[in-house]
C-alpha atoms as a PDB file:
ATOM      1  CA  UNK A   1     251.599 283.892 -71.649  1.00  0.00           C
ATOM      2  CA  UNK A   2     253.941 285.299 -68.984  1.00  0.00           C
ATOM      3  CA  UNK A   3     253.461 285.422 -65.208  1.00  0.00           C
ATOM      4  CA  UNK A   4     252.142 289.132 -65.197  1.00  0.00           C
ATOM      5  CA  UNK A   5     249.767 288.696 -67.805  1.00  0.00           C
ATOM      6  CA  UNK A   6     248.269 285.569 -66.020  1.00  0.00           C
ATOM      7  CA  UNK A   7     248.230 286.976 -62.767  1.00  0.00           C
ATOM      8  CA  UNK A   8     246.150 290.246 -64.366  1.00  0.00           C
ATOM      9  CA  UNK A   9     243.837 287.348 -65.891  1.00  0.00           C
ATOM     10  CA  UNK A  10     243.296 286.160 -62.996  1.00  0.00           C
ATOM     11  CA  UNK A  11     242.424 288.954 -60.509  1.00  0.00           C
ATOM     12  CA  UNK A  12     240.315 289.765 -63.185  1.00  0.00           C
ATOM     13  CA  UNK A  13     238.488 286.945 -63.619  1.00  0.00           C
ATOM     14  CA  UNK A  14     238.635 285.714 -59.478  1.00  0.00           C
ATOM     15  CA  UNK A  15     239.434 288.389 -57.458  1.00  0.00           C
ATOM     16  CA  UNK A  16     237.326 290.822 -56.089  1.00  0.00           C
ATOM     17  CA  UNK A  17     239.070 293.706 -55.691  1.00  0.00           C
ATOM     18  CA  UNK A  18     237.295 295.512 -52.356  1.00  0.00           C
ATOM     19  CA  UNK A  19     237.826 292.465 -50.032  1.00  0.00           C
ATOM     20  CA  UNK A  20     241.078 291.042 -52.279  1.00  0.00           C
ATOM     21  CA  UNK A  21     239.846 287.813 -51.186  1.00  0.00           C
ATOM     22  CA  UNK A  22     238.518 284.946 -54.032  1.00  0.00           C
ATOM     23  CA  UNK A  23     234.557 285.732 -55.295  1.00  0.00           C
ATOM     24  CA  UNK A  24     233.250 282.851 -57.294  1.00  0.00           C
ATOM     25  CA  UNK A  25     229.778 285.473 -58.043  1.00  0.00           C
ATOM     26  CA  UNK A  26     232.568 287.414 -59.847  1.00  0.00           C
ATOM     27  CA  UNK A  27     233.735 284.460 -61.355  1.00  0.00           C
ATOM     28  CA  UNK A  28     230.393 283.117 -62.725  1.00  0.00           C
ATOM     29  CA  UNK A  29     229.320 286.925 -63.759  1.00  0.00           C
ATOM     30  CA  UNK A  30     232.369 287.521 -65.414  1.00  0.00           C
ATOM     31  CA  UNK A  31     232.494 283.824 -67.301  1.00  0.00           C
ATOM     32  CA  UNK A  32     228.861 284.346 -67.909  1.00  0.00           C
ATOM     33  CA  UNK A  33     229.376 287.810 -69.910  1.00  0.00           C
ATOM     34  CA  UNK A  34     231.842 286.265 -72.018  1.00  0.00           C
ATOM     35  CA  UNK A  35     229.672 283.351 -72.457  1.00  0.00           C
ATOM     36  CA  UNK A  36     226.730 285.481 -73.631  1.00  0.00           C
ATOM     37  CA  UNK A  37     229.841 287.236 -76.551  1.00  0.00           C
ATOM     38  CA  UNK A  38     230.851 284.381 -77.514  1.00  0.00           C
ATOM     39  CA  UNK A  39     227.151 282.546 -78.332  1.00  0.00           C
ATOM     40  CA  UNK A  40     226.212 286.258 -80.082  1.00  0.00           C
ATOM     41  CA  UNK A  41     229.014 285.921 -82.197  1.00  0.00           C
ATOM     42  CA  UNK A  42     228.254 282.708 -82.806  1.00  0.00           C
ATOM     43  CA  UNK A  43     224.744 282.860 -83.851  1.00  0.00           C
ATOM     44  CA  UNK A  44     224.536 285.901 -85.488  1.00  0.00           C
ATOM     45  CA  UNK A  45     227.829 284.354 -87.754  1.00  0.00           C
ATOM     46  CA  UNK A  46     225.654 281.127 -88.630  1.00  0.00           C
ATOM     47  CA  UNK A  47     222.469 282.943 -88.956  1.00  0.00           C
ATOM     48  CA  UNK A  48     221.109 281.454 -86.203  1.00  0.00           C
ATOM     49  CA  UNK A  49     217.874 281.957 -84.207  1.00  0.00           C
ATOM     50  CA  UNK A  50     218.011 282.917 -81.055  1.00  0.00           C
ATOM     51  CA  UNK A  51     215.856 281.710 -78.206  1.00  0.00           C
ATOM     52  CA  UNK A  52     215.184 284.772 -76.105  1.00  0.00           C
ATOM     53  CA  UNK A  53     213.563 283.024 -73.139  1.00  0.00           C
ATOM     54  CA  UNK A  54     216.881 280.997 -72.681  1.00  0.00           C
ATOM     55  CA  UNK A  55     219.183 284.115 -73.288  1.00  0.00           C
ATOM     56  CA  UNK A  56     216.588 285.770 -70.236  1.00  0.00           C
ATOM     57  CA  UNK A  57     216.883 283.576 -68.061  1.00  0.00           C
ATOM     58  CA  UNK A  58     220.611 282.636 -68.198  1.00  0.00           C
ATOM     59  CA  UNK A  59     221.364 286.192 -68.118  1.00  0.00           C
ATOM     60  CA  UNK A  60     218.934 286.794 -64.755  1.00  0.00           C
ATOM     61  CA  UNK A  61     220.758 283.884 -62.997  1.00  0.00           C
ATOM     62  CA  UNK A  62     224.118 284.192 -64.368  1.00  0.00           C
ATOM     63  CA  UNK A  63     225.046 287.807 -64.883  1.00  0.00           C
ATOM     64  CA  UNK A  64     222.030 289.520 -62.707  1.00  0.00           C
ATOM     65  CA  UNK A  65     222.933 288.594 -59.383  1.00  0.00           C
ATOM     66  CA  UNK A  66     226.465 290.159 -59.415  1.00  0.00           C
ATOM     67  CA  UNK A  67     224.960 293.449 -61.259  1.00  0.00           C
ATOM     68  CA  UNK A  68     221.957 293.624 -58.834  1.00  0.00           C
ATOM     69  CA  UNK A  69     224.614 293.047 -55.892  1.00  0.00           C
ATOM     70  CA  UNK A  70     226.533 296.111 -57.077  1.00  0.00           C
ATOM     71  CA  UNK A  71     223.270 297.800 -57.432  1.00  0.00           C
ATOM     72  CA  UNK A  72     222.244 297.257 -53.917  1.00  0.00           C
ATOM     73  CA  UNK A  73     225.938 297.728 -52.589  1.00  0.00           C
ATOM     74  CA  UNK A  74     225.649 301.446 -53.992  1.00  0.00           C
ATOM     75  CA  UNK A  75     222.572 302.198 -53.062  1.00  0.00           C
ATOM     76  CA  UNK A  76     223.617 301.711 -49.188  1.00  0.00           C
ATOM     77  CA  UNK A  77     226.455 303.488 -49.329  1.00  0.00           C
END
């Protein structure tokens, strides 16, 4: 992986690109979403059930609070 491709990654991933300062609710939405692909994949592959209470509530904690912050953030504006 070269430098420009990990330094894309990684404002991605860390960087939040109003304040260009470090967001770690960017960083746990953004790992959370591809969390939630990943275990999808994964269980509709194996055939899996899938326990909607824990997919509810990881996704509320996890992913919410970063989508209701940009939510809120608009609505001011």
């Amino acid at each position: 992986m070269n430098k420009t491709m990990l330094k894309a990654l990684t404002n991605f991933i860390f960087i939040d690109q109003k304040t260009d300062s470090i967001s770690h609710t960017k960083a746990f939405s953004v790992l959370g979403y591809g969390m939630l692909c990943v275990a999808f994949v994964y269980h509709t592959y194996t055939k899996q059930p899938i326990d909607i209470n824990l997919w509810t509530v990881f996704c509320v904690t996890v992913i919410g609070n970063r989508s209701i912050s940009k939510i809120i953030a608009k609505k001011k504006e």
